[in-house]
N, C-alpha and C. Protein backbone atom coordinates (compact mmCIF):
# COMPACT_ATOMS: atom_id res chain seq x y z
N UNK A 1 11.83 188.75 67.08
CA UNK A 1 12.88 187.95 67.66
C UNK A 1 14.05 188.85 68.04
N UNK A 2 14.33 189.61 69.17
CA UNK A 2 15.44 189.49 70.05
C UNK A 2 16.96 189.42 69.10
N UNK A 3 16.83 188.01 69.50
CA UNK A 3 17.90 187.83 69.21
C UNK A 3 18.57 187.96 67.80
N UNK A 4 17.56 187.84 66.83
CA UNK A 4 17.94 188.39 65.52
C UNK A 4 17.82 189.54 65.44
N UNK A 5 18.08 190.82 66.48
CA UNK A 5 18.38 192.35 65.67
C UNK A 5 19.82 192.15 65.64
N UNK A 6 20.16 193.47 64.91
CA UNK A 6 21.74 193.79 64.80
C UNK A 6 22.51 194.29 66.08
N UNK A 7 23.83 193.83 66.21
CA UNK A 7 24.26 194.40 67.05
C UNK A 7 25.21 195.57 66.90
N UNK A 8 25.49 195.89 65.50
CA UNK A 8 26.07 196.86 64.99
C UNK A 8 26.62 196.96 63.84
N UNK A 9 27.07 197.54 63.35
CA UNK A 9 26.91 197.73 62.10
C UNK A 9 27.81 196.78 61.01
N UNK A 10 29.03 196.20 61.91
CA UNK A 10 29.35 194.70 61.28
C UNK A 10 28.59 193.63 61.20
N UNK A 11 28.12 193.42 62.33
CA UNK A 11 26.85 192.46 62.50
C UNK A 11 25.41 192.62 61.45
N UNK A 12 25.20 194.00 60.66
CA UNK A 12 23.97 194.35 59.52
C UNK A 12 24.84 193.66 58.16
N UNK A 13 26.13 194.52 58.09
CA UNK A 13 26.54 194.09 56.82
C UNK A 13 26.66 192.64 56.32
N UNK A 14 27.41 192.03 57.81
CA UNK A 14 27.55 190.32 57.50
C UNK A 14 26.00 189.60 57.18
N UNK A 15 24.91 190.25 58.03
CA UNK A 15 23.30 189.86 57.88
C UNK A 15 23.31 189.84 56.40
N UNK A 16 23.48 191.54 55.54
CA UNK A 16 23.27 191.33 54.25
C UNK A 16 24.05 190.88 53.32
N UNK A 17 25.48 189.96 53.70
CA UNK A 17 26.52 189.39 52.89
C UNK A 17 25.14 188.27 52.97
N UNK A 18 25.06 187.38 54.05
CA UNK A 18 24.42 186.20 54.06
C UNK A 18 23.42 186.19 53.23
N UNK A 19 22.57 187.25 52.75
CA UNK A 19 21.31 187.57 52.16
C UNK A 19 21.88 187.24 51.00
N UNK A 20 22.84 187.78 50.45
CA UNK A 20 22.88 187.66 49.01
C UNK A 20 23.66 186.36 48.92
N UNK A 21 24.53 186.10 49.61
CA UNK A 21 25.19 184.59 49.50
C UNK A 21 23.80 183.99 49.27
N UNK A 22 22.79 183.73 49.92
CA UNK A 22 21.83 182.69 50.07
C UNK A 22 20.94 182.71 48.44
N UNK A 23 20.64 184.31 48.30
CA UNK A 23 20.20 184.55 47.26
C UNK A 23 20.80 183.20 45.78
N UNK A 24 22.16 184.05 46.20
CA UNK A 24 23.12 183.28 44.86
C UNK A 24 23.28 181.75 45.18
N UNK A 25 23.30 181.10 46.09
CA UNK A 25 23.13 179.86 46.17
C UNK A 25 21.77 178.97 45.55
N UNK A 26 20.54 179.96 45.86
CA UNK A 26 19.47 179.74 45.67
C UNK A 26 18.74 179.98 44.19
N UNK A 27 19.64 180.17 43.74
CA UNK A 27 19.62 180.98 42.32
C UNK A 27 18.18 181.87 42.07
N UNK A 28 18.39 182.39 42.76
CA UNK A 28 17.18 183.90 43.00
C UNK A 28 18.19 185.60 42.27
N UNK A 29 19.30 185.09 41.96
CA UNK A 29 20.28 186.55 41.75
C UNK A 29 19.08 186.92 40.75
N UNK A 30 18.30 186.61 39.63
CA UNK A 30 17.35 187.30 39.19
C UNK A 30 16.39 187.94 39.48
N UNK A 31 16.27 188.11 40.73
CA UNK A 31 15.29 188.79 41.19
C UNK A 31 15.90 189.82 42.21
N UNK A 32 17.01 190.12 42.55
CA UNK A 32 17.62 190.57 43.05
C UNK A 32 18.11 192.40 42.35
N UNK A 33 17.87 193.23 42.83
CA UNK A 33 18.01 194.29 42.26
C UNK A 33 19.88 195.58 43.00
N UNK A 34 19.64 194.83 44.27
CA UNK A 34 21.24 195.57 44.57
C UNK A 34 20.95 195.61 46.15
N UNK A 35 21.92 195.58 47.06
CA UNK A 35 22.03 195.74 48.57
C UNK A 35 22.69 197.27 49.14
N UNK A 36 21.50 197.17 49.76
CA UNK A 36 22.07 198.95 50.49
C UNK A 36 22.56 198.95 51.95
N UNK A 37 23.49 198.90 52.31
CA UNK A 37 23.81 198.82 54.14
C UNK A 37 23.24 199.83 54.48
N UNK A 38 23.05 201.42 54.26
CA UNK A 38 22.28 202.34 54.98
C UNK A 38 20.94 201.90 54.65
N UNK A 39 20.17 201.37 53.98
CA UNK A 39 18.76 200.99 54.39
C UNK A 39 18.38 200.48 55.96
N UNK A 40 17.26 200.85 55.95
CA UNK A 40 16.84 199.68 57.53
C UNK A 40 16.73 198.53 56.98
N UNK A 41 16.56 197.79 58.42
CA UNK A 41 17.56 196.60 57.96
C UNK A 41 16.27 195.49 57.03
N UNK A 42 14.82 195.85 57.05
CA UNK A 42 14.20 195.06 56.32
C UNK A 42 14.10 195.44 54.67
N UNK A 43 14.65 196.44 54.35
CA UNK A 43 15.15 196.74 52.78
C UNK A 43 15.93 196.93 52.58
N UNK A 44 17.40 196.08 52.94
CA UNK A 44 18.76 196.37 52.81
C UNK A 44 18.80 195.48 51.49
N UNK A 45 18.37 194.36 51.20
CA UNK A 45 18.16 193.74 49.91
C UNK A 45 17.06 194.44 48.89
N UNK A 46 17.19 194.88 47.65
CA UNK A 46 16.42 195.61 47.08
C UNK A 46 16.47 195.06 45.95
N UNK A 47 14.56 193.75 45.65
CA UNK A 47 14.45 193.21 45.12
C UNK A 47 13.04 193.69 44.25
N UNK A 48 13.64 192.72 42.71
CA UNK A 48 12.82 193.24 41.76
C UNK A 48 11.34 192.98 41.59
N UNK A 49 10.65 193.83 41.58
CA UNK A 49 9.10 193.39 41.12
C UNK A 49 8.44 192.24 41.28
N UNK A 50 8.87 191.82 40.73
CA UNK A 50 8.79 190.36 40.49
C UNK A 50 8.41 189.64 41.54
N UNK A 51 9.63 190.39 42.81
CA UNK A 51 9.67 189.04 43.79
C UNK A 51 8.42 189.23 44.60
N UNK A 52 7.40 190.55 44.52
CA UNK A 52 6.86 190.64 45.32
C UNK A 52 5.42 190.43 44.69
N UNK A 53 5.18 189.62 44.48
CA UNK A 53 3.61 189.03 44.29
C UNK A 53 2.44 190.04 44.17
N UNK A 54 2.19 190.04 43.23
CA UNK A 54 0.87 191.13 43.19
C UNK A 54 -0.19 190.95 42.16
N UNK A 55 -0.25 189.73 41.94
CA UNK A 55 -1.26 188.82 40.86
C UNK A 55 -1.15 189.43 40.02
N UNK A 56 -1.26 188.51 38.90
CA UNK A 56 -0.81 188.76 37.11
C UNK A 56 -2.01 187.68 36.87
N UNK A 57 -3.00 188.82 35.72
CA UNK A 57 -4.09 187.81 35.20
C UNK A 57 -3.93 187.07 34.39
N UNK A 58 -2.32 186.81 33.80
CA UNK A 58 -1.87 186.25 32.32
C UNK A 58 -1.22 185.27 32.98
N UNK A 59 -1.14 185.17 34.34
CA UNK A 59 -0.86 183.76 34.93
C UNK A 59 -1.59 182.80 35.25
N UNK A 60 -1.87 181.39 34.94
CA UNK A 60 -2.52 180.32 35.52
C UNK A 60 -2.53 180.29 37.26
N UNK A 61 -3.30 180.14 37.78
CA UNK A 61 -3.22 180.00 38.96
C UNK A 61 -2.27 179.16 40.04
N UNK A 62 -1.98 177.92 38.86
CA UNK A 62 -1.09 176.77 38.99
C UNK A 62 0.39 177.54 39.26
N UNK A 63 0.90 178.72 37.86
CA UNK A 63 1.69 179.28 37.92
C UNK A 63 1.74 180.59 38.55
N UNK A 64 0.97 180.89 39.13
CA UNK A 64 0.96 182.09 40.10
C UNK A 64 1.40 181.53 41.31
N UNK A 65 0.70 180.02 41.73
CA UNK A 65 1.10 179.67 43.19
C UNK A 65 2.96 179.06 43.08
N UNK A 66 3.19 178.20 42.43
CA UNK A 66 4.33 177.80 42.08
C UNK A 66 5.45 179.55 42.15
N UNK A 67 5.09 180.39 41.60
CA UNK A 67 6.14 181.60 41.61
C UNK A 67 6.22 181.73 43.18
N UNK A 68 4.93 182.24 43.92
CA UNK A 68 4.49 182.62 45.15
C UNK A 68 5.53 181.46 46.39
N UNK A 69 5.35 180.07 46.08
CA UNK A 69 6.52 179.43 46.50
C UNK A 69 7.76 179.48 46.40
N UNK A 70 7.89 179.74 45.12
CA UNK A 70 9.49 179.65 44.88
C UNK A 70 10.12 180.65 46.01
N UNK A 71 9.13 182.54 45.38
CA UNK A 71 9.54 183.32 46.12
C UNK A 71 9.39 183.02 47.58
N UNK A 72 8.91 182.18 48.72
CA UNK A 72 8.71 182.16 49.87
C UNK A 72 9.93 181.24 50.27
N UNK A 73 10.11 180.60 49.47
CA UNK A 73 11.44 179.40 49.56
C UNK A 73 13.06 180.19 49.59
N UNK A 74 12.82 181.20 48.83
CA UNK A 74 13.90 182.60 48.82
C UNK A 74 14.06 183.18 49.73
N UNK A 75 13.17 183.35 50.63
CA UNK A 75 12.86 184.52 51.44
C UNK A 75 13.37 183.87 52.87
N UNK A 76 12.77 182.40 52.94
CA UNK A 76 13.20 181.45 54.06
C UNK A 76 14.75 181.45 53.46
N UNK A 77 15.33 181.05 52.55
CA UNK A 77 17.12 180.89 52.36
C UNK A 77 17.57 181.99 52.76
N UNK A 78 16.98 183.72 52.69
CA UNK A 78 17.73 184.56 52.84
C UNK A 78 17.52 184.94 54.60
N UNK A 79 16.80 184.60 55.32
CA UNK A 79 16.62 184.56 56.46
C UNK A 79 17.29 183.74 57.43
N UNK A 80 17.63 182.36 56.88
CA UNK A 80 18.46 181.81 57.51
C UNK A 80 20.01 182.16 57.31
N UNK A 81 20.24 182.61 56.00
CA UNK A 81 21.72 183.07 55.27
C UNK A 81 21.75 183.93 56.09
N UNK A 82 20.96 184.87 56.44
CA UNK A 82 21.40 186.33 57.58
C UNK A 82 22.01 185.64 58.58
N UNK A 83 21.50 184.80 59.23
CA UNK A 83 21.74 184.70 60.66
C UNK A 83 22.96 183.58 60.37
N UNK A 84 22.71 182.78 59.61
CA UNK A 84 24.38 181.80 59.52
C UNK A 84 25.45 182.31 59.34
N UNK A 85 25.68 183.47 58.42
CA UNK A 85 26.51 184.22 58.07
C UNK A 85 27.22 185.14 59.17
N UNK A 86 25.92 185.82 60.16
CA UNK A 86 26.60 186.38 60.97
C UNK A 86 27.23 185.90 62.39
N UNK A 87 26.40 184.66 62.41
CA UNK A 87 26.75 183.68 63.55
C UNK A 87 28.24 182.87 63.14
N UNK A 88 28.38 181.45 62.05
CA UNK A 88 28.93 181.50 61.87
C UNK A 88 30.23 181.92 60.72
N UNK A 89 30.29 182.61 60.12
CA UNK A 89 31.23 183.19 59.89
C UNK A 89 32.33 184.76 60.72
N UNK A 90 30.94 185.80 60.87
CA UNK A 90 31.38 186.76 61.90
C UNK A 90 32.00 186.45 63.36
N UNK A 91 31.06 186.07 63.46
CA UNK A 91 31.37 185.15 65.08
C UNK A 91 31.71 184.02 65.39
N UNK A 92 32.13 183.08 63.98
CA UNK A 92 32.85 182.33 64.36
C UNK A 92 32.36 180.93 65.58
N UNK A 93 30.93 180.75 65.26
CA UNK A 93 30.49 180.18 66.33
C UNK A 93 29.23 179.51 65.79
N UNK A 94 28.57 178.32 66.29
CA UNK A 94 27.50 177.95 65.69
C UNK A 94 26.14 178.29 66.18
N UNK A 95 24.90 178.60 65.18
CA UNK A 95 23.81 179.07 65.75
C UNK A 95 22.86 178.20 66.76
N UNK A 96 22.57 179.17 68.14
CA UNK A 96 22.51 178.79 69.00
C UNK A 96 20.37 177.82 68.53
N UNK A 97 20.52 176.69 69.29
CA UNK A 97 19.52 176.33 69.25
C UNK A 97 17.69 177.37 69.37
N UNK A 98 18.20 178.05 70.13
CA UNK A 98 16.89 179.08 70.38
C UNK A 98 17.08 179.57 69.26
N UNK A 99 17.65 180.32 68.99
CA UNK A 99 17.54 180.98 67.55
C UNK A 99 17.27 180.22 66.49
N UNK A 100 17.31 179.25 66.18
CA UNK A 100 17.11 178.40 65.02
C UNK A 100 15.71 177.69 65.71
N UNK A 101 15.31 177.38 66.47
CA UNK A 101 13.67 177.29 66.53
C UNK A 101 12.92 178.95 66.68
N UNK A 102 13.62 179.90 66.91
CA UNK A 102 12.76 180.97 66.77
C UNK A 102 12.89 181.44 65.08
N UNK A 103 13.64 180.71 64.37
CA UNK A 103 13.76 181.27 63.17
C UNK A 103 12.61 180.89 61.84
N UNK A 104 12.51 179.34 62.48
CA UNK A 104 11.77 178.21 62.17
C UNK A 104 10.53 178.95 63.00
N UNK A 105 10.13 178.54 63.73
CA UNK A 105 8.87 179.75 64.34
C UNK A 105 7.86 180.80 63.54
N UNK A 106 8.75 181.33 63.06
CA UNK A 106 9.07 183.02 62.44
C UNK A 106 8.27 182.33 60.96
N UNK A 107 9.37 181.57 60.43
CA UNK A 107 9.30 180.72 58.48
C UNK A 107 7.50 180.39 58.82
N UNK A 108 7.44 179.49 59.82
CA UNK A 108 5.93 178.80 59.79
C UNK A 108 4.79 179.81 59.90
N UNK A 109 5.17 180.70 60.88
CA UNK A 109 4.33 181.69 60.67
C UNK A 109 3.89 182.25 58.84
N UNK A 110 4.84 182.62 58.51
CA UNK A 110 5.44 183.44 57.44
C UNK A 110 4.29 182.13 56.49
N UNK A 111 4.76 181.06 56.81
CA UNK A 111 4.61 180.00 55.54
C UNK A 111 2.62 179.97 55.37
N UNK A 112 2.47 180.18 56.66
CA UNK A 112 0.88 179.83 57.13
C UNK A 112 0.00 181.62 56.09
N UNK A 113 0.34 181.93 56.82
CA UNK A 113 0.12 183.74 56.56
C UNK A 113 0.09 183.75 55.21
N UNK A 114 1.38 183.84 54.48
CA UNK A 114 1.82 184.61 53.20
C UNK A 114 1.37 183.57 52.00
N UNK A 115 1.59 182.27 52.10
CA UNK A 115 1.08 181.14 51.11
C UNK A 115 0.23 180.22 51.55
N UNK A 116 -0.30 179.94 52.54
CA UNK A 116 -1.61 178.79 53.01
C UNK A 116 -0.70 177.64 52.83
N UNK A 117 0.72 177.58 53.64
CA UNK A 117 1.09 176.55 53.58
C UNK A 117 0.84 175.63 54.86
N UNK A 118 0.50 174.66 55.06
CA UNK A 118 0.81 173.64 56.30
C UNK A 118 2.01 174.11 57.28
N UNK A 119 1.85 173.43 58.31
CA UNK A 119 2.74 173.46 58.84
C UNK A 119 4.28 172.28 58.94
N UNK A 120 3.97 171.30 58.73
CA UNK A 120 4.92 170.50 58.19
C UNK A 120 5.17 170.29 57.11
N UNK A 121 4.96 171.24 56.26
CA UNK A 121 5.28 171.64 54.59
C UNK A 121 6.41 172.66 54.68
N UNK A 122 6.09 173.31 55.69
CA UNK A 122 6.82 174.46 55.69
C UNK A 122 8.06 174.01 56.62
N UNK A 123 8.19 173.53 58.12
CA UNK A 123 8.96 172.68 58.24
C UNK A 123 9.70 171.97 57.30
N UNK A 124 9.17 171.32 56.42
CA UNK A 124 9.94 170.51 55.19
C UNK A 124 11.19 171.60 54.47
N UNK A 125 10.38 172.57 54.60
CA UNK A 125 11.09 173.68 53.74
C UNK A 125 12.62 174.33 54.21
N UNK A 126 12.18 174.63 55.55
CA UNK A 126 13.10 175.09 56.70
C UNK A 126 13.85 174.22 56.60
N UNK A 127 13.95 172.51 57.33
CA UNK A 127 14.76 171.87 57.48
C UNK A 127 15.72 171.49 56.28
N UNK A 128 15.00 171.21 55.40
CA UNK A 128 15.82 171.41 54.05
C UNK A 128 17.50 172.57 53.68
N UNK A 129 16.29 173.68 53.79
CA UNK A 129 17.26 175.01 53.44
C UNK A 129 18.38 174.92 54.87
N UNK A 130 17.59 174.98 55.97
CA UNK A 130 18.75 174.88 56.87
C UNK A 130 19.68 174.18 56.83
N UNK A 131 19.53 172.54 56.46
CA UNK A 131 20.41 171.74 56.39
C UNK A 131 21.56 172.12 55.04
N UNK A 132 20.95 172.53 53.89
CA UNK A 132 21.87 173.10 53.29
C UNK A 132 22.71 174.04 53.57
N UNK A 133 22.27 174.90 53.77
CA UNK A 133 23.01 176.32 54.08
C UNK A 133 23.68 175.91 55.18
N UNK A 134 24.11 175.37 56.47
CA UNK A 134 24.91 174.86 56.96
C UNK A 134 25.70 174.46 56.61
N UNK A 135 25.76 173.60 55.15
CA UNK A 135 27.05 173.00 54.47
C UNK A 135 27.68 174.15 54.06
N UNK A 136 26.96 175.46 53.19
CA UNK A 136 27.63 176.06 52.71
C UNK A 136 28.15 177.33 53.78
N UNK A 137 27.61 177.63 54.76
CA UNK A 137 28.43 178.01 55.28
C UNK A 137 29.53 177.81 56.53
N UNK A 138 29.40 176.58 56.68
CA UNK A 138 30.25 175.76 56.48
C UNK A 138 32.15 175.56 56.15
N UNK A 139 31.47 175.82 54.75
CA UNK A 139 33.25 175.46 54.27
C UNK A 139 33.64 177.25 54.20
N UNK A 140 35.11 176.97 54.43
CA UNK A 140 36.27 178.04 54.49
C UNK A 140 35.98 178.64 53.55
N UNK A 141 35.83 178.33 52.39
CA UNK A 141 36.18 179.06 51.00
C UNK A 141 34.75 180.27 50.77
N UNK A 142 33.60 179.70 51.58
CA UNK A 142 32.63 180.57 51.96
C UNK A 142 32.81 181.75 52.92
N UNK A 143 33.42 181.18 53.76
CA UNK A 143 33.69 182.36 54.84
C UNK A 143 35.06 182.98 54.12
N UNK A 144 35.55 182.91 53.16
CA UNK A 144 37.17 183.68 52.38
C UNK A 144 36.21 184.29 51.55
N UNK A 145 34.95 184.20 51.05
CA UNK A 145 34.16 185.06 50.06
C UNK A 145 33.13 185.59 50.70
N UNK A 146 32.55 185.68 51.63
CA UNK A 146 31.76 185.97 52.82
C UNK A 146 32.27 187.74 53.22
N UNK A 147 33.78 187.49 53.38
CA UNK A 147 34.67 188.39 54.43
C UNK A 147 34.79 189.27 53.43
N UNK A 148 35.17 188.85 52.17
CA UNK A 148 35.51 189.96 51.04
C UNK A 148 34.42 190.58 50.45
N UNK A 149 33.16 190.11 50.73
CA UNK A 149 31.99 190.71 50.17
C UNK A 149 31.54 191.38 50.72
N UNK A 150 31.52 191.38 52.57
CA UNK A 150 31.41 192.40 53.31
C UNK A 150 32.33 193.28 53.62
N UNK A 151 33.89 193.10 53.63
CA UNK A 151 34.35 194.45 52.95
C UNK A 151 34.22 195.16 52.21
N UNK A 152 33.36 194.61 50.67
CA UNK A 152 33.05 195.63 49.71
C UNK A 152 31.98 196.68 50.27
N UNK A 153 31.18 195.58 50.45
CA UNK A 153 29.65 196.57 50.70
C UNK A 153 30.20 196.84 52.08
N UNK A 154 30.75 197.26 53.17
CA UNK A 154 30.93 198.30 53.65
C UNK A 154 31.67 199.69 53.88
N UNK A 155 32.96 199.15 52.39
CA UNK A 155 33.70 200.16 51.96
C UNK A 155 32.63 200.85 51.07
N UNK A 156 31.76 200.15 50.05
CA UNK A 156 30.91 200.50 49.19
C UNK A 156 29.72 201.24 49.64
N UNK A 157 28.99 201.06 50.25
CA UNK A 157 27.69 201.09 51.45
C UNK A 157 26.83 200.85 50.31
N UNK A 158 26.68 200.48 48.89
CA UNK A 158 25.63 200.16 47.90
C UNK A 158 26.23 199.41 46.61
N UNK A 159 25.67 197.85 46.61
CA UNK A 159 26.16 197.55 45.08
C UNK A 159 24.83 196.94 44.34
N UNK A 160 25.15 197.01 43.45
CA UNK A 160 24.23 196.80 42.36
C UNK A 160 23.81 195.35 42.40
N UNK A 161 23.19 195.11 41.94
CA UNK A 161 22.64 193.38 41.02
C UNK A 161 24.25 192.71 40.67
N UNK A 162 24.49 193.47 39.86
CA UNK A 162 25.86 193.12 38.43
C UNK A 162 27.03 193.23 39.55
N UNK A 163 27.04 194.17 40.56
CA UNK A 163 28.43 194.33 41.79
C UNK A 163 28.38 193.25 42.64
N UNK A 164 27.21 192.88 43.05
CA UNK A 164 26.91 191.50 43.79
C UNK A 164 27.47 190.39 43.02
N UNK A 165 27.14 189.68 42.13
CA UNK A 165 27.32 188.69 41.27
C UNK A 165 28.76 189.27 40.98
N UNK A 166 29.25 189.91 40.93
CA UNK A 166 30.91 190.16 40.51
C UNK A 166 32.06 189.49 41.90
N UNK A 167 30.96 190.31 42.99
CA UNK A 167 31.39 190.13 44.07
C UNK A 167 31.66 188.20 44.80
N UNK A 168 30.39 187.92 44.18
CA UNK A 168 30.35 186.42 44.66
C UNK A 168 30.51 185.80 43.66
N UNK A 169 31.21 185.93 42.59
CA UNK A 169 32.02 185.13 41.72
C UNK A 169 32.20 183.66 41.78
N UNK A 170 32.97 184.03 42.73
CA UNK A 170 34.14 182.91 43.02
C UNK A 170 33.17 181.64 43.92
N UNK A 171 31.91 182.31 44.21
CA UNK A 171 31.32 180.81 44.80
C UNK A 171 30.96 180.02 44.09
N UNK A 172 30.98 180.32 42.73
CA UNK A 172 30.62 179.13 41.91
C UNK A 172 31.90 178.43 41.41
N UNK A 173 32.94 178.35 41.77
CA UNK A 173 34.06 177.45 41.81
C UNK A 173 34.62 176.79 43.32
N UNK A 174 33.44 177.00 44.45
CA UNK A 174 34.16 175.87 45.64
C UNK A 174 32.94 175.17 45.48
C-alpha cells in the first residue's frame, strides 16, 4: 500500500507513537519489548517472543489458537494506530477512505493467511478496532500524549518496554 509508506521521518515516528498507543490501549504492553525509530519501519516495534507464534507442545490447541488471535487482533490495533496517529493527529486530518479500505484489505488478507480466519470474521475484527481507535484518537488529551511521546522517541531514537509505559502514563487517566 502506497499510501501507507512514510513520508519522512516525522511521519515514521508518529507511525510508531500510534503503534504503541494502540499496543497500550489494547493491553498488549506485555508483549511489547521497546521501539526503535532507526529500525526499518517493519521492526520499529520490538516485540517479545511470545508475540510471535511458533507452537508450544504444552499448549492445548484451543489455547494455542485463542493466543494466535489475540496476537492477530494486536497486530490489526497496531496497524490501524500507525495510520490514525499519523493521519489524525500529525496531520491533523481524517483518514482518507481509500486508505482505510486498503487497510482493511491488507487485515483480511493478513486474517485469511496468518490464522484461517473468514472473511467477515475478520471484518468483524477491523470494524470493531477501527471504530474504537477512532474514539481514542479522537480526543485531545490523546493527541497532548501522542505529541509528547513522539518527542521522546525522537529526541530518544530508542525506548524500552518500562520508557514506553512511563511515556504513556497519562493515558490511563483520560
Amino acid at each position: 500500500m502506497e499510501k501507507l509508506s512514510y513520508t519522512n521521518e516525522d511521519d515514521k515516528c508518529y507511525g510508531a507513537t500510534g503503534m504503541a498507543i494502540g499496543i497500550v490501549v489494547f493491553d498488549g504492553e506485555d508483549k511489547l519489548a521497546g521501539v526503535g525509530l532507526d529500525a526499518d519501519p517493519g521492526d520499529m516495534m520490538e516485540m517479545h517472543s511470545s508475540f510471535y507464534f511458533s507452537g508450544n507442545p504444552g499448549l492445548s490447541a484451543k489455547s494455542a489458537w485463542a493466543e494466535m488471535r489475540e496476537n492477530f487482533s494486536l497486530s490489526v490495533a497496531m496497524m490501524i494506530s500507525n495510520v490514525m496517529c499519523r493521519r489524525m493527529v500529525l496531520d491533523r486530518t481524517l483518514v482518507a477512505p481509500e486508505v482505510r479500505q486498503g487497510l482493511q484489505d491488507t487485515v483480511v488478507e493478513e486474517g485469511r493467511d496468518a490464522c484461517s480466519l473468514e472473511e467477515d470474521e475478520v471484518r468483524r475484527i477491523f470494524d470493531k478496532e477501527y471504530t474504537y481507535l477512532f474514539r481514542v484518537f479522537n480526543h485531545q488529551g490523546v493527541h497532548r500524549v501522542a505529541h509528547e511521546f513522539a518527542d521522546a522517541l525522537k529526541r530518544r531514537r530508542h525506548l524500552s518496554r518500562l520508557e514506553v509505559l512511563e511515556e504513556l502514563r497519562a493515558l490511563s487517566s483520560l
